[in-house]
Protein backbone atom coordinates (compact mmCIF):
# COMPACT_ATOMS: atom_id res chain seq x y z
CA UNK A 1 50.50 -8.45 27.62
CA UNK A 2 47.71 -10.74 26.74
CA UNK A 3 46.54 -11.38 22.66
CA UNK A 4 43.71 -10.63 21.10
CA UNK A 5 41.81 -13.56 20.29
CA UNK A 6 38.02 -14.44 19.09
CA UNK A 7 35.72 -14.90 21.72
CA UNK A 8 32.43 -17.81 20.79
CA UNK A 9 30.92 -15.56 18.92
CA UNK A 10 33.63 -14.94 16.52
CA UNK A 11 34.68 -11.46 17.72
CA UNK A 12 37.75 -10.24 18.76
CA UNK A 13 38.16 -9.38 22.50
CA UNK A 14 40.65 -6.79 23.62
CA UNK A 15 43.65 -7.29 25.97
CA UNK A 16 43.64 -6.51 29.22
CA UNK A 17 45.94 -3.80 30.03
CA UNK A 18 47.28 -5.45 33.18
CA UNK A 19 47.92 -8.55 30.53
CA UNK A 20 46.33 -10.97 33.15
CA UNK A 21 43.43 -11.72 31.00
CA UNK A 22 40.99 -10.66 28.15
CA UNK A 23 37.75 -8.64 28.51
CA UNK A 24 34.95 -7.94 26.08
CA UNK A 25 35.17 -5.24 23.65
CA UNK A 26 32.29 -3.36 22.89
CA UNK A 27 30.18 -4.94 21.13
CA UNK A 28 29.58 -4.16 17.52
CA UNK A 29 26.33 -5.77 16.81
CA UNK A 30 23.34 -3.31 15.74
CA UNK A 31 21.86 -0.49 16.90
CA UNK A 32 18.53 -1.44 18.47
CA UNK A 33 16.56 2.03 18.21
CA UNK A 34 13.82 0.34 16.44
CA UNK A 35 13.21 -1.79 18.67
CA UNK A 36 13.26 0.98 21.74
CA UNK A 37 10.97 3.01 19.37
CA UNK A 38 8.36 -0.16 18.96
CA UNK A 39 8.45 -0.82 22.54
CA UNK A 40 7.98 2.81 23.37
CA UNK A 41 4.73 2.63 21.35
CA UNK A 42 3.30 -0.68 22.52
CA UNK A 43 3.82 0.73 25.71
CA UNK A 44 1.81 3.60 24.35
CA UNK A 45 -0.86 1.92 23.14
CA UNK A 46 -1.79 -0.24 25.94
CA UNK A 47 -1.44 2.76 28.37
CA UNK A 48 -3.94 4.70 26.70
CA UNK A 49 -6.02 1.96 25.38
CA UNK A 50 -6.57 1.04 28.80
CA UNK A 51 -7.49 4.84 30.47
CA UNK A 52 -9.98 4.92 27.54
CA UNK A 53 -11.70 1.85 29.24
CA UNK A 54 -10.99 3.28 32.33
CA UNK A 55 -12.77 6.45 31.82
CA UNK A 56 -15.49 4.81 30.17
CA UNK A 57 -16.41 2.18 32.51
CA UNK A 58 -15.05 3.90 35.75
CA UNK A 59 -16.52 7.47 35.36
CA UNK A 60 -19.30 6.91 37.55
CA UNK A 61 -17.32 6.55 41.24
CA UNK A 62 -17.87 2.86 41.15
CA UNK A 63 -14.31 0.53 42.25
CA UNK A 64 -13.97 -2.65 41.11
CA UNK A 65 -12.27 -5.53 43.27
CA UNK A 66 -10.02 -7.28 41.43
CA UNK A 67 -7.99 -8.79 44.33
CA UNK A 68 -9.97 -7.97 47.19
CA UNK A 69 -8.60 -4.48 48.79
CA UNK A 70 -5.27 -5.36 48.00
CA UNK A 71 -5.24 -4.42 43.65
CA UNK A 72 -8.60 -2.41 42.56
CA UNK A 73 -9.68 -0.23 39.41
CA UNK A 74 -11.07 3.22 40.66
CA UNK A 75 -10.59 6.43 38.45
CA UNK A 76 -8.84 9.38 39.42
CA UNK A 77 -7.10 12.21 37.30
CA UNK A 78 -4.14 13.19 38.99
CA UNK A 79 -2.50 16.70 38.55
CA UNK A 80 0.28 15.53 40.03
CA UNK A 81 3.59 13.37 40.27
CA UNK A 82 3.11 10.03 42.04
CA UNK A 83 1.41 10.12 44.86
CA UNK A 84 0.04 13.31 44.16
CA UNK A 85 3.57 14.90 44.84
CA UNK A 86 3.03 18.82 43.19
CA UNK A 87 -0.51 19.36 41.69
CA UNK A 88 -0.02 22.92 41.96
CA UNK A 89 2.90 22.10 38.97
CA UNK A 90 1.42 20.39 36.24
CA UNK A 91 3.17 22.51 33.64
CA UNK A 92 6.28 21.66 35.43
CA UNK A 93 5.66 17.90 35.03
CA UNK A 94 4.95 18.46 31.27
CA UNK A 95 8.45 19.98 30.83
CA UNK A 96 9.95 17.31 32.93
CA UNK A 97 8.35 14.30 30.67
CA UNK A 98 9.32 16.00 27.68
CA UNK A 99 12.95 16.16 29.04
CA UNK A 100 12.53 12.56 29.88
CA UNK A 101 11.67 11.16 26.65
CA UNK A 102 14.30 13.26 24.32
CA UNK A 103 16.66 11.98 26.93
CA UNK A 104 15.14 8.43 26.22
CA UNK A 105 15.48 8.48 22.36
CA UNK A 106 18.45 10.04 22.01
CA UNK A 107 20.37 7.54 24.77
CA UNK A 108 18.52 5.09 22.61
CA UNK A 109 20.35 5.71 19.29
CA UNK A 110 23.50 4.13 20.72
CA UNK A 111 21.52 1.02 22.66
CA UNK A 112 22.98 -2.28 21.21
CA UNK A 113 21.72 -4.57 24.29
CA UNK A 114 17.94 -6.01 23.99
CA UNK A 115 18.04 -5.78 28.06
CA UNK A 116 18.29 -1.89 27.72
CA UNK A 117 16.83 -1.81 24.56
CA UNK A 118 13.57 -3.22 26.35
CA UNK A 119 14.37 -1.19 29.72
CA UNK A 120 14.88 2.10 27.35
CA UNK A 121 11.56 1.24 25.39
CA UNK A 122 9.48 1.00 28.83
CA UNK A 123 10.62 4.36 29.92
CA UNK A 124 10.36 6.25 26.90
CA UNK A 125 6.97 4.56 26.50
CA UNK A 126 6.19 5.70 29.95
CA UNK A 127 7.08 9.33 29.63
CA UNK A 128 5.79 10.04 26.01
CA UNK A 129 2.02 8.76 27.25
CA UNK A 130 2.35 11.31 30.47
CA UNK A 131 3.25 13.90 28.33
CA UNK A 132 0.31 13.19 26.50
CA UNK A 133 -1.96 12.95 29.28
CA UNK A 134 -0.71 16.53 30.08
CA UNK A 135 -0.34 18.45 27.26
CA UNK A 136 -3.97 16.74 25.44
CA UNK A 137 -6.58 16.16 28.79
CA UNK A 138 -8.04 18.26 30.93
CA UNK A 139 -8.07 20.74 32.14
CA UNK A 140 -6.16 21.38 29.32
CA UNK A 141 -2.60 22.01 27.03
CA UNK A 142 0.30 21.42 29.26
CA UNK A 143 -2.12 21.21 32.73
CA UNK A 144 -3.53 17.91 32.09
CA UNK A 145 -4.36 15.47 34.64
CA UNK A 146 -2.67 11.48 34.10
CA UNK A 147 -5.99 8.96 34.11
CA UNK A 148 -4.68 6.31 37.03
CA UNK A 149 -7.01 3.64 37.94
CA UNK A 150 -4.79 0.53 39.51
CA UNK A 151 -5.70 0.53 43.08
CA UNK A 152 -3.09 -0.64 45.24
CA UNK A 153 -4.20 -1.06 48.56
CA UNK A 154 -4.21 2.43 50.43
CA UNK A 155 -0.79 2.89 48.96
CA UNK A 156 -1.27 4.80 46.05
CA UNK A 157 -3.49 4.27 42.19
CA UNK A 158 -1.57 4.15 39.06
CA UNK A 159 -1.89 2.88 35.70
CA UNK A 160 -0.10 1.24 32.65
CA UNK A 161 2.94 3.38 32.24
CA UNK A 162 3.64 4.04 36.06
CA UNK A 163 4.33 0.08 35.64
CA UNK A 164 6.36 -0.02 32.75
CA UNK A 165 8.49 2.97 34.25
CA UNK A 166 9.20 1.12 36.81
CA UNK A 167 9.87 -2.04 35.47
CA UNK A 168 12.18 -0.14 32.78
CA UNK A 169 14.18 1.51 35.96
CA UNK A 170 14.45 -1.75 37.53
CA UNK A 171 16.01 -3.20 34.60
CA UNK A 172 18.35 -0.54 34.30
CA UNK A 173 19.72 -1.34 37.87
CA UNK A 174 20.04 -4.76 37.40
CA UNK A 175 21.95 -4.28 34.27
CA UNK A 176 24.08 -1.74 35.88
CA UNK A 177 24.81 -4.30 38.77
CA UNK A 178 25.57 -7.22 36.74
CA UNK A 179 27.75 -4.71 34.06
CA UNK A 180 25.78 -4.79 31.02
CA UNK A 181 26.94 -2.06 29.21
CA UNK A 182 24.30 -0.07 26.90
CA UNK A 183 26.57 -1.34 23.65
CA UNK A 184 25.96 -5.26 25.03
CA UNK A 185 29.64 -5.03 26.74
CA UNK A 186 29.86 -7.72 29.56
CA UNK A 187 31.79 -8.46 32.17
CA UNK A 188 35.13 -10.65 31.36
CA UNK A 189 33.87 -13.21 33.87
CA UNK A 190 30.63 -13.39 32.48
């Protein structure tokens, strides 16, 4: 059976059952909630910092190039998902970003890795400032329509926290892949 020993850092890693060789144990370092919680509300802030300019300078129709066809700023309030997926359920996608962010900050109490801690922060970020959109904008509470005005070619128009979404669930997968465990766990071989 192998021994427990201290790894660089000074902790102690676990045997491996098969007593080939060690692997990590969790790792006991500290809960990063704050840190999901600060992300969450940069992510926030610049979401609806920028749909304030948006509606303000957009309101009249006009698009603005900013790389040719290929990335513009044009307004649109979207009752729907992305791409317009179920405008006829607004209310529905109030409920489901609600469900999304308690799921966010409660997962996030027992986050001890900064690369989900800053995955965690960008969805919960994300889904907090849609909620907003629909329960506070118009039409009005729980009906709202989500300000996007990132052109992307003939594809589809976003905005701030449609990108941090994303870049949180990409995140996730590569930490999944390379076995980055929520706690900080790695792989043995890492």
């Amino acid at each position: 059976m192998g021994r427990v020993s201290p790894d660089s850092t000074g902790a102690n890693r676990a045997p491996d059952p098969s007593g080939d060789d060690e692997v990590a144990a969790p790792a006991r370092g500290p809960r990063l909630f704050w840190w999901v919680l600060g992300i969450a509300a940069v992510v926030v802030l610049v979401d609806q910092g920028t749909k304030w300019w948006a509606v303000t300078w957009l309101d009249d129709g006009r698009t603005v190039p900013v790389i040719g066809d290929l990335i513009r700023f044009v307004l649109v309030h979207n009752p729907g998902a992305a791409f317009s997926i179920g405008t006829e359920l607004t209310w529905v996608l109030a409920i489901v970003a609600a469900g999304a962010a308690v799921v966010a900050a409660v997962f996030a109490w027992r986050v001890r890795s900064v690369g989900w801690a800053i995955a965690i922060g960008l969805l919960l970020g994300g889904a907090l400032t849609h909620l907003g959109d629909r329960l506070f904008r118009e039409p009005g509470f729980g009906r709202g329509h989500v300000v996007d005005f990132i052109g992307y070619g003939d594809l589809f128009i976003g905005n701030v926290a449609d990108i941090a979404i994303v870049a949180g669930a990409v995140m996730i997968l590569i930490l999944t892949v390379r076995g980055i465990a929520p706690s900080g766990r790695v792989p043995a071989d890492s």
